[in-house]
C-alpha atoms as a PDB file:
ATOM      1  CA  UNK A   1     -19.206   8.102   3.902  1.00  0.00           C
ATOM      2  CA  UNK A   2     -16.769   6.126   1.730  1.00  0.00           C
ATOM      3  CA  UNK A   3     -18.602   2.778   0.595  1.00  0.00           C
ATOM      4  CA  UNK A   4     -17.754  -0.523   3.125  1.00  0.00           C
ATOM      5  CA  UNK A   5     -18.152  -3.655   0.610  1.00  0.00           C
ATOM      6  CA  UNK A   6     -17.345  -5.787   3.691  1.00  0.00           C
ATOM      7  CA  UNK A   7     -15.387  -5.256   6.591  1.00  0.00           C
ATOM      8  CA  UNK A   8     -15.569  -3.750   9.778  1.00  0.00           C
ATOM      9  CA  UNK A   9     -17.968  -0.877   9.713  1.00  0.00           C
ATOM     10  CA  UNK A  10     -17.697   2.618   8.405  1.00  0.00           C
ATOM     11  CA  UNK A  11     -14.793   3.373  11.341  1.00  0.00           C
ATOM     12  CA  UNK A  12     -16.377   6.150  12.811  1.00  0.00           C
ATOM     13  CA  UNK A  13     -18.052   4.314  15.708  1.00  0.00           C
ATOM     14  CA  UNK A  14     -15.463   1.309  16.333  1.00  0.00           C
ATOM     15  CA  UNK A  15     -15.035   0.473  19.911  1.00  0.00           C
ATOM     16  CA  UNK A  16     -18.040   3.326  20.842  1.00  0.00           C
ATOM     17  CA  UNK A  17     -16.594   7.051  21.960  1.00  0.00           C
ATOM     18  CA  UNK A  18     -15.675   9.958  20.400  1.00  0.00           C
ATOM     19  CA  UNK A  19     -14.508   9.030  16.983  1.00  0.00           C
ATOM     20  CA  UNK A  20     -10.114  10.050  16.668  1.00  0.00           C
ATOM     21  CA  UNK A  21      -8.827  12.843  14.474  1.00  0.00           C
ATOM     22  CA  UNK A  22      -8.584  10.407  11.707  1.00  0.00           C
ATOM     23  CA  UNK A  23      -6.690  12.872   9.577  1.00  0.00           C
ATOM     24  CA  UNK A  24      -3.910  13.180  12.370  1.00  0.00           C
ATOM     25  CA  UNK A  25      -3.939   9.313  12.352  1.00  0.00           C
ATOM     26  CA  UNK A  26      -3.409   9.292   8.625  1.00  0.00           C
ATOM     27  CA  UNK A  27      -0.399  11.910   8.655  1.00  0.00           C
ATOM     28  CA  UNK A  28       1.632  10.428  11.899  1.00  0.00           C
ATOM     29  CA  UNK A  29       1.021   6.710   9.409  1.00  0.00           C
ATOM     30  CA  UNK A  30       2.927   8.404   6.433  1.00  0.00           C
ATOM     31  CA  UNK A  31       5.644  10.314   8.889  1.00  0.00           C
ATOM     32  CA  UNK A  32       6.045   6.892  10.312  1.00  0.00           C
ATOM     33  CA  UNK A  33       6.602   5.516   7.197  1.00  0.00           C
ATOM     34  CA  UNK A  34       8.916   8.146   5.802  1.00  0.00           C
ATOM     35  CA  UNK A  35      11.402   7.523   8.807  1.00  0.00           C
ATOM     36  CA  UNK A  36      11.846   3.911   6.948  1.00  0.00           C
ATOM     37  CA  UNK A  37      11.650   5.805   3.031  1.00  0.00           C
ATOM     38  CA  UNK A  38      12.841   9.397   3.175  1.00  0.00           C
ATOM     39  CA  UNK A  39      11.902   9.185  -1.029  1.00  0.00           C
ATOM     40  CA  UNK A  40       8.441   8.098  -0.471  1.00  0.00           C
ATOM     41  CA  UNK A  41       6.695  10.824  -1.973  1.00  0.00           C
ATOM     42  CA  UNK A  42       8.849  10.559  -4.851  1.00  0.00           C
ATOM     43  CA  UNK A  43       8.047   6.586  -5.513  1.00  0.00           C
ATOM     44  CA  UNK A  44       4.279   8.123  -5.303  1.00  0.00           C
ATOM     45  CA  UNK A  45       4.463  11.308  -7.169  1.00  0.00           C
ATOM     46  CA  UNK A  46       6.507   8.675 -10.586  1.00  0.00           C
ATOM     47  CA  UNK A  47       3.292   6.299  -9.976  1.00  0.00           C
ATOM     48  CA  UNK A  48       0.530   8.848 -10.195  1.00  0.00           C
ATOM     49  CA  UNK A  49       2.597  10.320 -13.246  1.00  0.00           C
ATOM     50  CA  UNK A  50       2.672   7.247 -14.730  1.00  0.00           C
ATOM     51  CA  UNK A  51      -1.399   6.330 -14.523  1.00  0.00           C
ATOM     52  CA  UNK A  52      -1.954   9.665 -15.709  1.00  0.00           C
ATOM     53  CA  UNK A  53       0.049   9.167 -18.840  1.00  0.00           C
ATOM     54  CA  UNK A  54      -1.709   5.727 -19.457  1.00  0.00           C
ATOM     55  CA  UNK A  55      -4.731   5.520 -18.395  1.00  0.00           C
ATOM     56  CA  UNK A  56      -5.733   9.563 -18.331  1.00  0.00           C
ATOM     57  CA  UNK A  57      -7.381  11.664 -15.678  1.00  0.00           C
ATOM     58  CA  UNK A  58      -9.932   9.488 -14.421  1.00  0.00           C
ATOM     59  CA  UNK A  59      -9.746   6.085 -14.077  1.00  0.00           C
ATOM     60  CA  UNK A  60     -10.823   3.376 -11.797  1.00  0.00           C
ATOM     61  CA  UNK A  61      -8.145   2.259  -9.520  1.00  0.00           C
ATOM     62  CA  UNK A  62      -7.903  -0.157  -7.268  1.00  0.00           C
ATOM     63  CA  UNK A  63      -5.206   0.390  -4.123  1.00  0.00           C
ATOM     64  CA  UNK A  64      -4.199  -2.982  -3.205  1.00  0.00           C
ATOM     65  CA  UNK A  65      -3.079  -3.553   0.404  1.00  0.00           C
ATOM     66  CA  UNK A  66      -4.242   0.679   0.995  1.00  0.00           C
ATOM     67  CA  UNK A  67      -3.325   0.473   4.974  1.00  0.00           C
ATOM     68  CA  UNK A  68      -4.376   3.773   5.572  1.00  0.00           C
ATOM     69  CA  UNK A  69      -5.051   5.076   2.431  1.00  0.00           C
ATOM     70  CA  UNK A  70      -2.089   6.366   1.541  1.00  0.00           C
ATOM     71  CA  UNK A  71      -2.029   6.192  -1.900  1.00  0.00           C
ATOM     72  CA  UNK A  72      -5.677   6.926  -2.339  1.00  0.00           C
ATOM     73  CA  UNK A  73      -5.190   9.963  -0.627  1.00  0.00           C
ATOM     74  CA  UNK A  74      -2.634  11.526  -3.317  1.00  0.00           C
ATOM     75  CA  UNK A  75      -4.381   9.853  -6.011  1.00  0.00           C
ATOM     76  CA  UNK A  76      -7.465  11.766  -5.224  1.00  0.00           C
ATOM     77  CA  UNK A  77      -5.870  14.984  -4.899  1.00  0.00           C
ATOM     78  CA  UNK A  78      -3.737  14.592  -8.088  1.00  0.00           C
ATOM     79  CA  UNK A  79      -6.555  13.404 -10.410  1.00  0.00           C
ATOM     80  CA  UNK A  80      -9.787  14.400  -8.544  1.00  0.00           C
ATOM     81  CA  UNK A  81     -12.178  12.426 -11.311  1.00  0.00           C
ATOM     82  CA  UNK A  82     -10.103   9.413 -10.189  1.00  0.00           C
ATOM     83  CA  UNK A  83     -12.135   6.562  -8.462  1.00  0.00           C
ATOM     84  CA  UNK A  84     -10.448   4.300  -5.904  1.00  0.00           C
ATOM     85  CA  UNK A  85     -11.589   0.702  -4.144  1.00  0.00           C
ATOM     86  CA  UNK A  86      -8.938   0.105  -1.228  1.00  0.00           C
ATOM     87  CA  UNK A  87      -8.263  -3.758  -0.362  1.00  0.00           C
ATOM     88  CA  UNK A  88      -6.801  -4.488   3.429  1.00  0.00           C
ATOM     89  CA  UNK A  89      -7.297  -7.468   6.175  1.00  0.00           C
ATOM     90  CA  UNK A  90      -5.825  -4.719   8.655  1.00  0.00           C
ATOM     91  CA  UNK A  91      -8.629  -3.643  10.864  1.00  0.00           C
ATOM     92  CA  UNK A  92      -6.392  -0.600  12.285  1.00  0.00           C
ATOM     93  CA  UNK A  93      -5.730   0.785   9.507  1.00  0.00           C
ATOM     94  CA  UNK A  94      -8.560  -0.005   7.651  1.00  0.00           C
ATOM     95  CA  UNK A  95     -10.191   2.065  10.460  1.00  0.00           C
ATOM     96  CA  UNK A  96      -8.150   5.022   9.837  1.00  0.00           C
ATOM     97  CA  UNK A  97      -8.996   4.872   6.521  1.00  0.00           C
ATOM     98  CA  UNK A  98     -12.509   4.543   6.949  1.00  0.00           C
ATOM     99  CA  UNK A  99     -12.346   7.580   9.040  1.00  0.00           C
ATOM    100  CA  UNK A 100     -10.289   9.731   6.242  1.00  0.00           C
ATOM    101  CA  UNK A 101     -12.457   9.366   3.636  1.00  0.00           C
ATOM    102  CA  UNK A 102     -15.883   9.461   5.024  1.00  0.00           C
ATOM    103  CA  UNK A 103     -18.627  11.181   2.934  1.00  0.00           C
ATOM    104  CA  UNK A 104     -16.492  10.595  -0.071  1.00  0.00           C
ATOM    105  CA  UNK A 105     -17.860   8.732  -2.684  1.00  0.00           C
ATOM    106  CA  UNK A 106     -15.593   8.243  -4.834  1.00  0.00           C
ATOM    107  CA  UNK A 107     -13.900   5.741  -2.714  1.00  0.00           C
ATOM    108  CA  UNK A 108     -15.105   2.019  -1.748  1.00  0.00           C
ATOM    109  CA  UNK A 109     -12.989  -0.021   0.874  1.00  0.00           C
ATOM    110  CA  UNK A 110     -12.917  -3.621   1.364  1.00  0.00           C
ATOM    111  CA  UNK A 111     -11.250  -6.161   3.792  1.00  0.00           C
ATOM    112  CA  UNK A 112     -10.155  -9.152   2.191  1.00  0.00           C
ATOM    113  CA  UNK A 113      -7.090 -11.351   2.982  1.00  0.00           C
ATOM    114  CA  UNK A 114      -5.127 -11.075  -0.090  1.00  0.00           C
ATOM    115  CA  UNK A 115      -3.862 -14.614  -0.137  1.00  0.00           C
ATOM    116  CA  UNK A 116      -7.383 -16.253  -0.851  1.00  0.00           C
ATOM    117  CA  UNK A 117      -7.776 -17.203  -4.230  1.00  0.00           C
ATOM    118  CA  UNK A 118     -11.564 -15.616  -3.900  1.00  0.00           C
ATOM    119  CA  UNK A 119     -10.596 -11.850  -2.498  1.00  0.00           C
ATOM    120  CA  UNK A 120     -10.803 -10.889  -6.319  1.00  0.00           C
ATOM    121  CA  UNK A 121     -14.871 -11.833  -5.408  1.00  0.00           C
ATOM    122  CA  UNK A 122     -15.257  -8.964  -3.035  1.00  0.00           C
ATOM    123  CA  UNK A 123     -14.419  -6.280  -5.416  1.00  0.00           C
ATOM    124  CA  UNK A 124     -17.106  -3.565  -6.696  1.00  0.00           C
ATOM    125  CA  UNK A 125     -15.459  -4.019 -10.337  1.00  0.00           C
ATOM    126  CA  UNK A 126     -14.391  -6.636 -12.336  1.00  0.00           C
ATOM    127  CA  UNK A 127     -11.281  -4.790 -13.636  1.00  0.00           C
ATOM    128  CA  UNK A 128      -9.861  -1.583 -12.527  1.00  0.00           C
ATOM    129  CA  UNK A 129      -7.856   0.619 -15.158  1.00  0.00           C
ATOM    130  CA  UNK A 130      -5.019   0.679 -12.375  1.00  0.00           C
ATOM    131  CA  UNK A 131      -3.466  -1.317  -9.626  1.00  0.00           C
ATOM    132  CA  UNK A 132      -1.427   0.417  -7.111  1.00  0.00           C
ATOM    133  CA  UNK A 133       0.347  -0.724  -3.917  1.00  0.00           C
ATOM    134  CA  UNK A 134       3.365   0.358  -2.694  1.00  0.00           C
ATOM    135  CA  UNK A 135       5.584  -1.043   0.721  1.00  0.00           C
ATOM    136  CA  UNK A 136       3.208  -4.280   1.139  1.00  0.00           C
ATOM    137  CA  UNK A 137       3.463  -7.077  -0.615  1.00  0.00           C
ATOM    138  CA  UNK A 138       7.132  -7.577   0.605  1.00  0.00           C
ATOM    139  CA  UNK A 139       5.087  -9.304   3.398  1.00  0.00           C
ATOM    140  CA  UNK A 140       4.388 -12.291   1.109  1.00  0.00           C
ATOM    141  CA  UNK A 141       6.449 -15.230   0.230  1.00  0.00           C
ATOM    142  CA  UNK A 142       7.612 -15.657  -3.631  1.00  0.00           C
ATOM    143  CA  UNK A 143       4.938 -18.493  -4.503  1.00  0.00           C
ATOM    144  CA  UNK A 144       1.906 -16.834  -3.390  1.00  0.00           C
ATOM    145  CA  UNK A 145       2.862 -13.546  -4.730  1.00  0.00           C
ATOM    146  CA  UNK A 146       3.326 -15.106  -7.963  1.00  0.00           C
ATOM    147  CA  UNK A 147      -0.047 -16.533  -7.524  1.00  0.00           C
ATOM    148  CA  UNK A 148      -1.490 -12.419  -6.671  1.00  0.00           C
ATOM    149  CA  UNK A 149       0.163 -11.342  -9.736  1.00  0.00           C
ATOM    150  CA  UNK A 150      -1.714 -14.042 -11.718  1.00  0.00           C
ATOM    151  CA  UNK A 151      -4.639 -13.105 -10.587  1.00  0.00           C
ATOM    152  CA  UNK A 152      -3.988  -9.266 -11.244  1.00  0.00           C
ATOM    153  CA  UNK A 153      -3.440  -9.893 -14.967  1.00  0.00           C
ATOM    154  CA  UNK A 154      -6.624 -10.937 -14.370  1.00  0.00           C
ATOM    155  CA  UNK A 155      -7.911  -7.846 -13.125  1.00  0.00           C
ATOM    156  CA  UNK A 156      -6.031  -5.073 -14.769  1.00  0.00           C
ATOM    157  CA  UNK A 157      -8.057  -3.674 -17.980  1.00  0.00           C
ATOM    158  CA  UNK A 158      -6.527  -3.977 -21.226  1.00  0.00           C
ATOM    159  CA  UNK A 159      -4.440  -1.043 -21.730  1.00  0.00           C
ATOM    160  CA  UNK A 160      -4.478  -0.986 -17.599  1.00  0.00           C
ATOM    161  CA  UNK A 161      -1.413  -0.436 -15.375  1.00  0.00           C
ATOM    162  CA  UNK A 162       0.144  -2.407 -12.601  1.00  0.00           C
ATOM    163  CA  UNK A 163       2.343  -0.663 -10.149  1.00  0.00           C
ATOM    164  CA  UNK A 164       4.010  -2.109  -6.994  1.00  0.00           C
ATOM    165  CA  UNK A 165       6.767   0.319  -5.035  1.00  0.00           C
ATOM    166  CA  UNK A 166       8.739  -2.115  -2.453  1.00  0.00           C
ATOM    167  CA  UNK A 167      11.750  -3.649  -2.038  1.00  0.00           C
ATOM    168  CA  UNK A 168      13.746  -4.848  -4.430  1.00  0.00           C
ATOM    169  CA  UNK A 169      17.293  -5.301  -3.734  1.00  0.00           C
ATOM    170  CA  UNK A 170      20.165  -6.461  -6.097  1.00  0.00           C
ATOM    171  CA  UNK A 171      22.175  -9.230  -4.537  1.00  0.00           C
ATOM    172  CA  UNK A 172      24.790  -8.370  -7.069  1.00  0.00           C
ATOM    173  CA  UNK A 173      26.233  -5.229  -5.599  1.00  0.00           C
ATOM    174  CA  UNK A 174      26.721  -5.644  -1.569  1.00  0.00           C
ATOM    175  CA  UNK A 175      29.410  -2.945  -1.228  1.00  0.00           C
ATOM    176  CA  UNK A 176      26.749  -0.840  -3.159  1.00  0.00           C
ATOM    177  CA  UNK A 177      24.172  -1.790  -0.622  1.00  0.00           C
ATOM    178  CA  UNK A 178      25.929  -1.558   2.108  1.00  0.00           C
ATOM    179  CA  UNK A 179      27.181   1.968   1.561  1.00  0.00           C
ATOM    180  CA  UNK A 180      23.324   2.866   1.102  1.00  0.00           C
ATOM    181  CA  UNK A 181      22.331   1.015   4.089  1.00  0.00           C
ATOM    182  CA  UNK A 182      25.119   3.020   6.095  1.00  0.00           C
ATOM    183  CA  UNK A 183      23.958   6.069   4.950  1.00  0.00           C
ATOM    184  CA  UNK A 184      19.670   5.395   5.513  1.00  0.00           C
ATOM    185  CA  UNK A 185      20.664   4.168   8.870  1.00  0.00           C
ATOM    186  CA  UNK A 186      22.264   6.884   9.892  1.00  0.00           C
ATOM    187  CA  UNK A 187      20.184   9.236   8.746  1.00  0.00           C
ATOM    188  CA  UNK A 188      17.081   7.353  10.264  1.00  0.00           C
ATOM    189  CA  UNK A 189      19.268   7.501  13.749  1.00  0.00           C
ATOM    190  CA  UNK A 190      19.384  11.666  13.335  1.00  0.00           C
ATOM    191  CA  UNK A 191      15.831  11.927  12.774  1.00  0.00           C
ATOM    192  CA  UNK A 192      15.182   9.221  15.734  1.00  0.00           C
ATOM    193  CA  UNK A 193      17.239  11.946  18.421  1.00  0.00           C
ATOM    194  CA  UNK A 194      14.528  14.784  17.242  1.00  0.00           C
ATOM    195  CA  UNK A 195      11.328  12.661  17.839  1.00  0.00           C
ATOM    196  CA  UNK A 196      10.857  10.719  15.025  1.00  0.00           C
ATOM    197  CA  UNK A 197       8.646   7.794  15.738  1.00  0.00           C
ATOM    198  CA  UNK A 198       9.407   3.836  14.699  1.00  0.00           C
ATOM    199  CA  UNK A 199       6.892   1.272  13.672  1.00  0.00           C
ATOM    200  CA  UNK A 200       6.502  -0.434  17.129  1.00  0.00           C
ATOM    201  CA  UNK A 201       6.266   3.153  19.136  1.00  0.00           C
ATOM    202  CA  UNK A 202       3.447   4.109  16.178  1.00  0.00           C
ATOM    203  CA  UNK A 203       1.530   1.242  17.116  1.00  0.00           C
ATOM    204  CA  UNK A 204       1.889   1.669  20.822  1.00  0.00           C
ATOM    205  CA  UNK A 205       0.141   4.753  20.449  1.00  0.00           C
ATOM    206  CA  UNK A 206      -2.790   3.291  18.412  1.00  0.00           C
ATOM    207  CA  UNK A 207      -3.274   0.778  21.067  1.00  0.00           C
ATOM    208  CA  UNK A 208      -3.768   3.875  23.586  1.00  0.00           C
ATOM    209  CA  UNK A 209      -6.458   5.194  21.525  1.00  0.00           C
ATOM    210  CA  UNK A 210      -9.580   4.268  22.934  1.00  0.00           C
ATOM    211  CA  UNK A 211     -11.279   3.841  19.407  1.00  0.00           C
ATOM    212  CA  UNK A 212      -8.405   2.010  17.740  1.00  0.00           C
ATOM    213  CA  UNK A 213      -7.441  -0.075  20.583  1.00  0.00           C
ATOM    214  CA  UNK A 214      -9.408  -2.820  19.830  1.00  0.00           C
ATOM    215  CA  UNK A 215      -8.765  -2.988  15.711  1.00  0.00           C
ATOM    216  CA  UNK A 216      -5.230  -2.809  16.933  1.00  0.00           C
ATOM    217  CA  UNK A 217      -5.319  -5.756  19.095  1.00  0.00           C
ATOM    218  CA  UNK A 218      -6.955  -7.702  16.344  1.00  0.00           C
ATOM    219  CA  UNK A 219      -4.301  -6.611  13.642  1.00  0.00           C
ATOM    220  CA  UNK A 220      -1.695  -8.203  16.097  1.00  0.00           C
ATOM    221  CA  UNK A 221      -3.971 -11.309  16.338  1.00  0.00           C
ATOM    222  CA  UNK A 222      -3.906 -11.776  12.659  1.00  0.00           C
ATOM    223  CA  UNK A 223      -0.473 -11.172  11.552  1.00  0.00           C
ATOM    224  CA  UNK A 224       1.631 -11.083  14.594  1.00  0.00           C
ATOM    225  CA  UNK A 225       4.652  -8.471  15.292  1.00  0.00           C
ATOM    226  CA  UNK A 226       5.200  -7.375  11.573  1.00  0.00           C
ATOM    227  CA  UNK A 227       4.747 -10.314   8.861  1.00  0.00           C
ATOM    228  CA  UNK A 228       8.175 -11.097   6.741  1.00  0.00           C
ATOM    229  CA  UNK A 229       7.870 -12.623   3.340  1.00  0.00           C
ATOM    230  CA  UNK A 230      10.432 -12.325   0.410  1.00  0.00           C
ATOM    231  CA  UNK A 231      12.074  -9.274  -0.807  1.00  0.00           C
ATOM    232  CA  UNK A 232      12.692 -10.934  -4.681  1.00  0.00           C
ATOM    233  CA  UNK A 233      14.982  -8.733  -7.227  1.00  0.00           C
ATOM    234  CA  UNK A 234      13.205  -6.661  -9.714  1.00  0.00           C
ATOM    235  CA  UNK A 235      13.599  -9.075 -12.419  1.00  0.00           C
ATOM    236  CA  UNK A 236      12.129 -11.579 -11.020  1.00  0.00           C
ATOM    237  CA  UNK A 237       8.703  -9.101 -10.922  1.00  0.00           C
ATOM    238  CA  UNK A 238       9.268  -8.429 -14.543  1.00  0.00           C
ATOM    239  CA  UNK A 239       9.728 -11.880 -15.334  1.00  0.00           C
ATOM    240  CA  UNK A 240       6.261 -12.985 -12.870  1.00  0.00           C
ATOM    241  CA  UNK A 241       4.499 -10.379 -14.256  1.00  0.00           C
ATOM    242  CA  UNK A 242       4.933 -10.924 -18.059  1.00  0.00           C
ATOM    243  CA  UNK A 243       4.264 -14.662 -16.935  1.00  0.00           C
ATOM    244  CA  UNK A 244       0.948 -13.267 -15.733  1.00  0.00           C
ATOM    245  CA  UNK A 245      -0.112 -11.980 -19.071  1.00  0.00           C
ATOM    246  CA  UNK A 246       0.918  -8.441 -19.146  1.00  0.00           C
ATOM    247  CA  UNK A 247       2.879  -7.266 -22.294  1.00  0.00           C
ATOM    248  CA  UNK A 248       5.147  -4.690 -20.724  1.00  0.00           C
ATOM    249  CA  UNK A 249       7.159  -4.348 -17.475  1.00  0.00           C
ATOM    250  CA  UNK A 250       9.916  -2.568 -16.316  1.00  0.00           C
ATOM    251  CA  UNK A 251      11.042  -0.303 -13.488  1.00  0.00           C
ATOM    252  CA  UNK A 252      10.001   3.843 -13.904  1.00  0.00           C
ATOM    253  CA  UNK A 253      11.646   4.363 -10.700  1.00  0.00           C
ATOM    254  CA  UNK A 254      14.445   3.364  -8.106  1.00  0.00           C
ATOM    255  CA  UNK A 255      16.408   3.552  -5.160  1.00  0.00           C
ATOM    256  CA  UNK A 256      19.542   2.160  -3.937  1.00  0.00           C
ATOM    257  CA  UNK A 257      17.466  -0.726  -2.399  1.00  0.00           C
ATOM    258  CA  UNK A 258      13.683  -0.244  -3.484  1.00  0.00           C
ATOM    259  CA  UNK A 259      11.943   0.284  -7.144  1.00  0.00           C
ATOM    260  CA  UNK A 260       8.763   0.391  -8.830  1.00  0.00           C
ATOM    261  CA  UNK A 261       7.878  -1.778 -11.081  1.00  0.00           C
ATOM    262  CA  UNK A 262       5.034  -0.966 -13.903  1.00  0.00           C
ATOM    263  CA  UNK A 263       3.181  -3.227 -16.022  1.00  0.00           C
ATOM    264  CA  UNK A 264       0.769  -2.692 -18.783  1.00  0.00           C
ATOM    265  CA  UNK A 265      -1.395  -5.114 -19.857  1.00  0.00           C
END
């Protein structure tokens, strides 16, 4: 089964029963998700291009707020020598992804609450060749994300790769932004008519499964309805992150309202 550093068990026995069709949990999570980001594949495909470019075909990653396991998912099947350690305090998802990558070796998950200074602690490694997260951190406020990117520099190799995917809009062009936001909306309303499901009807569902019920309960517990933080411009990443000791950052990818930021160390 994949490794359990700490946490909440290997997520094939939570809450007693027959264990779910974790793999149909994991694909309804990234359909859910792609409702919100119609270009979320392509924010993934740029990032694995990018840690295959600088850090080759095998390196140790480290998939920072995973959720389900998203990331480590396509990371696995792009570069199958690839190792991955997933960080989450979500007990759903963390469930899910549990569940996914049973018997796998290769990856190690941990629960950890990313704003303690000590999560770093929990970790398998002391420094990962890449950091990945993507659609997360949005949910923290600008002080203690500056804080997590300190302690990343921290944690990224030398030669090692940062990459965060979220939103990152420019204040500077509102007739720009609106005109995008028109459009996604719109768009998001067709696919809503032919069945598409939304972030609170997704998690109504988990709370009907018998297994995930209870994670689910406790997720809600812990961060409420859906945590907001800040949604800071990309410069102010670039600016954090060379702040936090890496030598290079930039965007390799964007939207009308998201990007992804890399940074090498």
């Amino acid at each position: 089964m994949a490794k359990t550093e700490t946490g909440t068990g290997t997520g094939t026995d939570i809450g007693g029963g027959a264990a779910p069709d974790w793999r149909a949990w994991q694909e309804s999570w990234d359909r859910q998700q792609e409702w919100y980001l119609p270009d979320r594949e392509d924010r993934f495909r740029v990032m694995l291009d990018m840690v295959e470019a600088l850090v080759g075909p095998a390196p140790r990653v480290l998939d920072l707020a995973c959720g389900t396991g998203s990331i480590t998912d396509r990371l696995l099947r792009r570069l199958p020598r690839a190792t991955s350690t997933g960080v989450d305090l979500d007990p759903a998802l963390l469930a899910i992804a549990h569940g996914c990558f049973d018997g796998d070796e290769r990856v190690t998950l941990v629960t950890a609450d990313l704003k303690d200074p000590g999560w770093p602690e929990l970790l398998p490694h002391r420094s990962y060749d890449a950091v990945l997260t993507a659609t997360a951190l949005h949910w923290l406020h600008e002080e203690p994300l500056a804080a997590l990117y300190g302690r990343l520099g921290a944690l990224v190799a030398d030669g090692g790769v940062f990459m965060n995917a979220d939103h990152m809009p420019d204040a500077s062009t509102p007739r720009i932004n609106a005109a995008e936001r028109a459009h996604r909306h719109a768009a998001m309303d067709r696919a809503k008519a032919a069945g598409a499901v939304d972030w609170a009807e997704w998690w109504q569902l988990v709370a009907q499964d018998p297994v995930l019920a209870g994670p689910a309960a406790e997720r809600f517990r812990i961060y409420g309805e859906h945590a907001e933080g800040d949604t800071p411009p990309l410069d102010w990443h670039v600016r954090t992150l060379r702040a936090a000791g890496f030598a290079e950052a930039r965007s390799v990818w964007s939207s009308p309202s998201d990007a992804l930021v890399l940074a090498l160390k």
